[in-house]
N, C-alpha and C. Protein backbone atom coordinates (compact mmCIF):
# COMPACT_ATOMS: atom_id res chain seq x y z
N UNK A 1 -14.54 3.88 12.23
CA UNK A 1 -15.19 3.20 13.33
C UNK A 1 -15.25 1.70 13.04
N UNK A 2 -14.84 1.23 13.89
CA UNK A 2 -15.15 -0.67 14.11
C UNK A 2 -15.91 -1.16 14.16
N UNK A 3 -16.83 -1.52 13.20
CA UNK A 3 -18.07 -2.16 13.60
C UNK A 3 -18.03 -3.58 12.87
N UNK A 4 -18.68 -4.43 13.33
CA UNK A 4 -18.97 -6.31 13.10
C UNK A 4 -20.58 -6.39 13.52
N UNK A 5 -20.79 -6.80 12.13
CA UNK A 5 -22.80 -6.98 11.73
C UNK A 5 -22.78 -8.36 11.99
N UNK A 6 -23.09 -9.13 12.68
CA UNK A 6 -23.37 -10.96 12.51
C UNK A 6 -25.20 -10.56 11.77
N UNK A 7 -25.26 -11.83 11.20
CA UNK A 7 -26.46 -11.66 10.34
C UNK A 7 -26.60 -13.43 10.10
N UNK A 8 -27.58 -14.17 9.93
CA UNK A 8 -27.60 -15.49 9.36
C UNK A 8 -28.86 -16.57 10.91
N UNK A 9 -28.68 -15.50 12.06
CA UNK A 9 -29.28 -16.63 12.96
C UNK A 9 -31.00 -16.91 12.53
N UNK A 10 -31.23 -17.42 13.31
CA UNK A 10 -32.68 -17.64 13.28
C UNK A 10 -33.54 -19.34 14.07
N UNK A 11 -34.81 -20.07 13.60
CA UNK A 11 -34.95 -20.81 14.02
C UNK A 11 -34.65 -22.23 13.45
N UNK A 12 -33.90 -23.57 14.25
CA UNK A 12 -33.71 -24.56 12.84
C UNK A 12 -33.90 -25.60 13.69
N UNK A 13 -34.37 -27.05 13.42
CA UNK A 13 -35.05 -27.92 14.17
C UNK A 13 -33.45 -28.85 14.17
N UNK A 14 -33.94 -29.58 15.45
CA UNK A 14 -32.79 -30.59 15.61
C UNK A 14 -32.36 -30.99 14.57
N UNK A 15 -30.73 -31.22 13.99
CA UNK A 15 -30.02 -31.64 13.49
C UNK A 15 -30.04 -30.93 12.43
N UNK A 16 -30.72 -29.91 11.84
CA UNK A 16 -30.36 -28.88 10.98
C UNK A 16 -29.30 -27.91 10.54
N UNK A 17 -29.00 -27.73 9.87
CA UNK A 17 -27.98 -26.23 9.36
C UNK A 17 -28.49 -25.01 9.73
N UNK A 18 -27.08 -23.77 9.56
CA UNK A 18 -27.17 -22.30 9.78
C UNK A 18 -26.19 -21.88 9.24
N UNK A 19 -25.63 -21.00 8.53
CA UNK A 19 -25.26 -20.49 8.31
C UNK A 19 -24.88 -18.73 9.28
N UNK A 20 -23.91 -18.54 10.17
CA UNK A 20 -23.89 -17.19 10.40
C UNK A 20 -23.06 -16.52 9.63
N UNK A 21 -22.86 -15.08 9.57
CA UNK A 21 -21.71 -14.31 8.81
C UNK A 21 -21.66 -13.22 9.63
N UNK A 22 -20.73 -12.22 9.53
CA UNK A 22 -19.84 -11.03 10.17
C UNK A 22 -19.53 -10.53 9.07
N UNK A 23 -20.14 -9.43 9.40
CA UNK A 23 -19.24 -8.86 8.11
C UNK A 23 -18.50 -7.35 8.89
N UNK A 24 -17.48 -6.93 8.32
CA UNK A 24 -16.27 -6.07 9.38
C UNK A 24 -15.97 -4.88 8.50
N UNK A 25 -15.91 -4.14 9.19
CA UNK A 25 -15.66 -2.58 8.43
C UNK A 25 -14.61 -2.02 9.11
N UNK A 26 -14.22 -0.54 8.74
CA UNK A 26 -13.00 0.29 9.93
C UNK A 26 -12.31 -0.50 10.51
N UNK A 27 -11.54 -1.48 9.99
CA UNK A 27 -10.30 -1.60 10.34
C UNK A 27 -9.79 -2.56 8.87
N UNK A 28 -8.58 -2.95 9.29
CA UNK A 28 -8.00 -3.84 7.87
C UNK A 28 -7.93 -5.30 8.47
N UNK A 29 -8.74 -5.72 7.68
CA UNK A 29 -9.28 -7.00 8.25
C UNK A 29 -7.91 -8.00 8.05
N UNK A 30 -6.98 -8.19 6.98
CA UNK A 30 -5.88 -8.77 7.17
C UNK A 30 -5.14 -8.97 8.60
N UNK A 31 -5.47 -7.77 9.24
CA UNK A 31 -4.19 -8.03 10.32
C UNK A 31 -5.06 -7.50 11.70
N UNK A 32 -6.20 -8.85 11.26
CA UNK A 32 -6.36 -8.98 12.47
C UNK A 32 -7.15 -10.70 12.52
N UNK A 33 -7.33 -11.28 13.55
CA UNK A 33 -7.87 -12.07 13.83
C UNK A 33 -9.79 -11.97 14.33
N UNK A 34 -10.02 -12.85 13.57
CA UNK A 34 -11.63 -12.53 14.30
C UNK A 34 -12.04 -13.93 14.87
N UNK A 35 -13.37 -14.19 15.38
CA UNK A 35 -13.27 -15.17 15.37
C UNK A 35 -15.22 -15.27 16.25
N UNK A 36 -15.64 -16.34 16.42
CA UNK A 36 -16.93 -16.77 17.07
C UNK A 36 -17.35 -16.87 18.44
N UNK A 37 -18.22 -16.16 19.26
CA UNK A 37 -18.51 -16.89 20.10
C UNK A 37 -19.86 -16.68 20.36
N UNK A 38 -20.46 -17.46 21.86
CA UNK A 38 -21.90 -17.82 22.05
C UNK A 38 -22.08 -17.68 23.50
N UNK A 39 -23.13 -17.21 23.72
CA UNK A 39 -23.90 -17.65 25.11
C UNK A 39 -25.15 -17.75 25.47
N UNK A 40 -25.30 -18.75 25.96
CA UNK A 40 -26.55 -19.15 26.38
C UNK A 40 -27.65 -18.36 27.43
N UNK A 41 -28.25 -18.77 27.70
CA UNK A 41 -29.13 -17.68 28.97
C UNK A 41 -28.64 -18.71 29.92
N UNK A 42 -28.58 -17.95 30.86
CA UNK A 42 -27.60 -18.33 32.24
C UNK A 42 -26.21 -18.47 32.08
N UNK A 43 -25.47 -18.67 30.89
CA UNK A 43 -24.30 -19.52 31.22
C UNK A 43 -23.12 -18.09 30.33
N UNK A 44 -22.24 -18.73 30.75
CA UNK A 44 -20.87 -17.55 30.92
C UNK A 44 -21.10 -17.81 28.76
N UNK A 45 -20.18 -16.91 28.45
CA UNK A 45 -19.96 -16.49 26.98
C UNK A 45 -18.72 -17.91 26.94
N UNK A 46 -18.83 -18.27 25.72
CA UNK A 46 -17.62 -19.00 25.19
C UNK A 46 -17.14 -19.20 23.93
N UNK A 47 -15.98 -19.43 23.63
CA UNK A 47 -15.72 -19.32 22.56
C UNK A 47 -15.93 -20.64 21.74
N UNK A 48 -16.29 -20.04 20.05
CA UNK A 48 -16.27 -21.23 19.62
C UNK A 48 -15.33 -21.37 18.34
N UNK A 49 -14.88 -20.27 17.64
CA UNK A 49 -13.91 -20.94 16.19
C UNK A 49 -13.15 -19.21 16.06
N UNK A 50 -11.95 -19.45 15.99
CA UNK A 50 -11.29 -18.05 15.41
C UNK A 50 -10.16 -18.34 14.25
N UNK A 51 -9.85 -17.04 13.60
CA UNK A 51 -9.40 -17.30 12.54
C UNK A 51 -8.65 -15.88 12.37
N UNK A 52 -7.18 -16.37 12.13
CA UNK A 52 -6.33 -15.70 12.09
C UNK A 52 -6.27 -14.79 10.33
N UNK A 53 -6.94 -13.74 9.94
CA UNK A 53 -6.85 -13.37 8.40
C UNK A 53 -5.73 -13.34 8.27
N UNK A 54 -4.79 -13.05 8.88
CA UNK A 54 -3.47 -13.19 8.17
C UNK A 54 -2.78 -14.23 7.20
N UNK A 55 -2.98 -15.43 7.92
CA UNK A 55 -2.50 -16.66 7.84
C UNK A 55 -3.30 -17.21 7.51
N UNK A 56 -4.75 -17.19 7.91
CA UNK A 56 -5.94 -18.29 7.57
C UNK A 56 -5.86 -19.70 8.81
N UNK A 57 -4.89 -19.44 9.54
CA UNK A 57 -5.08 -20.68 10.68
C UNK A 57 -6.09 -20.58 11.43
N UNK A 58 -6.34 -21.30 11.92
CA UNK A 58 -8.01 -21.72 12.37
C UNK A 58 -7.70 -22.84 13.28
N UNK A 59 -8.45 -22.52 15.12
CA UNK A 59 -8.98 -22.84 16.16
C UNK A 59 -10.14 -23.23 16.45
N UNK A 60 -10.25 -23.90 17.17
CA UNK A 60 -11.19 -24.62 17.27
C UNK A 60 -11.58 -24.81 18.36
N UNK A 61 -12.78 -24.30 19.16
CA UNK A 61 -13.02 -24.81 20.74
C UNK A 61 -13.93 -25.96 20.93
N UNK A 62 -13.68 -26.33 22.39
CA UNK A 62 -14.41 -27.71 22.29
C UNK A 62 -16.14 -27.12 21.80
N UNK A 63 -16.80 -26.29 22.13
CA UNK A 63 -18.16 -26.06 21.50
C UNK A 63 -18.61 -26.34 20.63
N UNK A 64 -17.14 -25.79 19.56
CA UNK A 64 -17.68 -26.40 17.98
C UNK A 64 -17.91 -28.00 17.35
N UNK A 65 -16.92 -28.47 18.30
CA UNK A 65 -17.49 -30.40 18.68
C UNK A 65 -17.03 -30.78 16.93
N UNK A 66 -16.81 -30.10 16.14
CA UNK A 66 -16.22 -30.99 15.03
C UNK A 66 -17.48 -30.62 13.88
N UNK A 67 -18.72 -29.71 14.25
CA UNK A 67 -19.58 -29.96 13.52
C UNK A 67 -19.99 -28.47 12.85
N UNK A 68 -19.05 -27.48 13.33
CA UNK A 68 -19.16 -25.59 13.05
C UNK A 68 -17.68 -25.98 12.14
N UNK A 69 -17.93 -24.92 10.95
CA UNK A 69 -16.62 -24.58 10.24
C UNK A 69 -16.11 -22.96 10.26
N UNK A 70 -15.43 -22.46 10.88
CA UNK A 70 -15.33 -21.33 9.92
C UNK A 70 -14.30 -20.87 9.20
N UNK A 71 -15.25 -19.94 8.40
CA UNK A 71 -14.30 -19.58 6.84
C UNK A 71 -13.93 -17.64 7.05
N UNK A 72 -13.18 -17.39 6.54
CA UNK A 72 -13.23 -16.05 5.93
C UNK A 72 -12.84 -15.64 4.54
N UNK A 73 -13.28 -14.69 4.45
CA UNK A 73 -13.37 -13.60 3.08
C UNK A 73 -12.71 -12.82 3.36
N UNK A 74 -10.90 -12.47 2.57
CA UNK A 74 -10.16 -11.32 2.86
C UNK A 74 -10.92 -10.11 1.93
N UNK A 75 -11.23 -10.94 0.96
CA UNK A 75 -11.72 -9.57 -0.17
C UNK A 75 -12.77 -9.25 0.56
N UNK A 76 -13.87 -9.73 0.83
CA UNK A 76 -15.02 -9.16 1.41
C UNK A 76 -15.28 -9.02 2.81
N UNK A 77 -13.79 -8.92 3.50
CA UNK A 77 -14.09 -8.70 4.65
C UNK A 77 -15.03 -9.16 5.51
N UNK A 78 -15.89 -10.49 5.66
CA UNK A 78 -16.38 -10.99 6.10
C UNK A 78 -16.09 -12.53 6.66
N UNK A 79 -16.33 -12.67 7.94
CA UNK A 79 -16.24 -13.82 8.40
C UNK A 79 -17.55 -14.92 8.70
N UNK A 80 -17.97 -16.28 8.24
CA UNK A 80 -18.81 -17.38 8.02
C UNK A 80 -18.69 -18.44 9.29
N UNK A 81 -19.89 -18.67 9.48
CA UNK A 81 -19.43 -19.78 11.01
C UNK A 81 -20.44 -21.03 9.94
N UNK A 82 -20.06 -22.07 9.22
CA UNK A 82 -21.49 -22.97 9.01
C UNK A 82 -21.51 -24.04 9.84
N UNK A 83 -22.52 -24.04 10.04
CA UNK A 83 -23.27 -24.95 11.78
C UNK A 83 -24.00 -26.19 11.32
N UNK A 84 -23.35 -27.07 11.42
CA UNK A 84 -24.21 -28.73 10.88
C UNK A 84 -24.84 -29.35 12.36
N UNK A 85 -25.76 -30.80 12.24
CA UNK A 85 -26.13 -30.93 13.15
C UNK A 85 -26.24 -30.92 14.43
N UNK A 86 -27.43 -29.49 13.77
CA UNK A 86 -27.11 -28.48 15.73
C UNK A 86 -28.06 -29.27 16.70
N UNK A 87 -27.99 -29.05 17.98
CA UNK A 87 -28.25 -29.86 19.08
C UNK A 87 -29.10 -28.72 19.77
N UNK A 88 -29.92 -29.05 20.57
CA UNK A 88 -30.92 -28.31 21.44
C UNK A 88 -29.60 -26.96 22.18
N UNK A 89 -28.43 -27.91 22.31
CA UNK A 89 -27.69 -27.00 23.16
C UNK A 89 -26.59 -26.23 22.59
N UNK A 90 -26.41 -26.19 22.06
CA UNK A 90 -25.98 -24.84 20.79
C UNK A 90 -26.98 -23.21 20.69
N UNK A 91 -28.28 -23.48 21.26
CA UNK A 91 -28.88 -22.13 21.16
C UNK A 91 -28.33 -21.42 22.02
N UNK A 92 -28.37 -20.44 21.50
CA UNK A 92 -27.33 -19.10 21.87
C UNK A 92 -27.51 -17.68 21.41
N UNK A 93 -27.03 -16.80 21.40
CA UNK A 93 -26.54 -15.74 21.14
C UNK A 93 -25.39 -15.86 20.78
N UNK A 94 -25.18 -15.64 19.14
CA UNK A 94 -23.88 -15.96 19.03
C UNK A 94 -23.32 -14.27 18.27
N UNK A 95 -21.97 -14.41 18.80
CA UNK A 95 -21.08 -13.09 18.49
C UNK A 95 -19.91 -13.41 17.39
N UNK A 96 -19.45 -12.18 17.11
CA UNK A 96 -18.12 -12.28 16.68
C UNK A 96 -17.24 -11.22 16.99
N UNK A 97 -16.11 -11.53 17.14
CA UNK A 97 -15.39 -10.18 17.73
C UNK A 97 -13.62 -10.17 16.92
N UNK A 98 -12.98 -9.18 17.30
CA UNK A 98 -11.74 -8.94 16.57
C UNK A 98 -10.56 -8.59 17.78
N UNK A 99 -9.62 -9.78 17.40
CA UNK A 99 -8.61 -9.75 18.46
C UNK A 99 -7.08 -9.12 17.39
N UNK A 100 -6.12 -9.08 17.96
CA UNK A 100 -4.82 -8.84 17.07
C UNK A 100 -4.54 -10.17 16.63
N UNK A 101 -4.51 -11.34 17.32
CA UNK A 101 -4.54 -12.54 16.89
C UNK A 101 -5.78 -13.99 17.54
N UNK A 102 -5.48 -14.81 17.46
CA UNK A 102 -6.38 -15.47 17.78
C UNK A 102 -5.85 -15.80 19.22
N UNK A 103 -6.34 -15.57 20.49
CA UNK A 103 -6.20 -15.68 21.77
C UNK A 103 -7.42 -15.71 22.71
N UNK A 104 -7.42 -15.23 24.36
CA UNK A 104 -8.12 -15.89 25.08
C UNK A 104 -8.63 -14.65 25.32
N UNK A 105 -8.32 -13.72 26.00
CA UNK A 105 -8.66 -12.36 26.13
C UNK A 105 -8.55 -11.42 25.87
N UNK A 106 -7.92 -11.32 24.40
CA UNK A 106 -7.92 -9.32 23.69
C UNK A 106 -8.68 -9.41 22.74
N UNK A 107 -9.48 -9.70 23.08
CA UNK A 107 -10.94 -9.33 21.90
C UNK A 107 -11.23 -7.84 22.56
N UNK A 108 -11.63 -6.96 21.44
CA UNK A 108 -11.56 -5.61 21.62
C UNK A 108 -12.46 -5.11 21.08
N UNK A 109 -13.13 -5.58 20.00
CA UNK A 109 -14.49 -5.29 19.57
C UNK A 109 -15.57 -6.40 19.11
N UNK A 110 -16.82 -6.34 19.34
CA UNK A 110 -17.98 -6.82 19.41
C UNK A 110 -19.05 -6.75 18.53
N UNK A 111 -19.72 -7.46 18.27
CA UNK A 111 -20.77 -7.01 17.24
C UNK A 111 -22.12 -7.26 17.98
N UNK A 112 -23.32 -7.27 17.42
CA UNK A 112 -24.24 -7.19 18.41
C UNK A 112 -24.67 -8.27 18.42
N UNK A 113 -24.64 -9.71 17.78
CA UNK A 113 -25.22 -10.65 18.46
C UNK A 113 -26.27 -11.27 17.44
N UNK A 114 -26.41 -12.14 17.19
CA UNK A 114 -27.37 -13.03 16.41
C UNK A 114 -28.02 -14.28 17.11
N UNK A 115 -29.12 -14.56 17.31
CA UNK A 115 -29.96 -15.55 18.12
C UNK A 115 -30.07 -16.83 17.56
N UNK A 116 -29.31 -18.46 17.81
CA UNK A 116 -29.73 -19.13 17.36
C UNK A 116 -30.42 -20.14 18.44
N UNK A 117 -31.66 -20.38 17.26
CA UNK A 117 -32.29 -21.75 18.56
C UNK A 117 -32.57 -22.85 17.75
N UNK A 118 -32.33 -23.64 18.68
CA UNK A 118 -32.12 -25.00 17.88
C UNK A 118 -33.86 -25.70 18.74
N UNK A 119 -34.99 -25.88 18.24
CA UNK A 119 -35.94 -26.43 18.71
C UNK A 119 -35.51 -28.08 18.17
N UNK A 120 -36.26 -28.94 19.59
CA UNK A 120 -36.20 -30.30 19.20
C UNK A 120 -37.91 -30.84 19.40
């Protein structure tokens, strides 16, 4: 079974750090792509950083603004989003999901979601 744990959100005051992580089971994380995303209350889901395990290439959406990194762990099967000076508008619900590669719409599995709020 496919499952993706995000774990790391919580509360962090303007211009603070976060750390999220994913960690991925039932499937072989090499050959597949995973990657970040977020949504706000009201507003559509979007993406923010994916990462091809194969290759290690790495995307970038405008959300992440230059200031989210992410990393992965082939051995530990886990994927890292670290979040530098976050902005009121970065709180979210943030996800991670697993595509065959890094693209726009074949994300195929989901994890349940981690809450970040950025208080100012």
């Amino acid at each position: 079974e496919v499952q993706l744990v995000e774990s790391g959100g919580g509360l962090v005051q303007v211009g603070g750090s976060l750390r999220l992580s994913c960690a991925a089971s039932g499937f072989i994380f090499d050959d597949y792509a995973t990657g970040w995303f977020r949504q706000a209350p009201g507003k559509e889901r979007e993406a923010v950083a994916c990462i091809n395990n194969s290759d290690g290439s790495i995307y970038y959406f405008d959300s992440a603004k230059g200031r989210f990194t992410i990393t992965s762990n082939n051995a530990k099967n886990t994927m890292d989003l670290q979040m530098n000076s976050l902005e009121p508008e970065d709180t979210a619900v943030y996800y991670c999901a697993r595509d065959d590669h890094c693209s726009v719409n074949g994300w195929d599995y989901w994890g349940q979601g981690t809450q970040v709020t950025v208080s100012s």
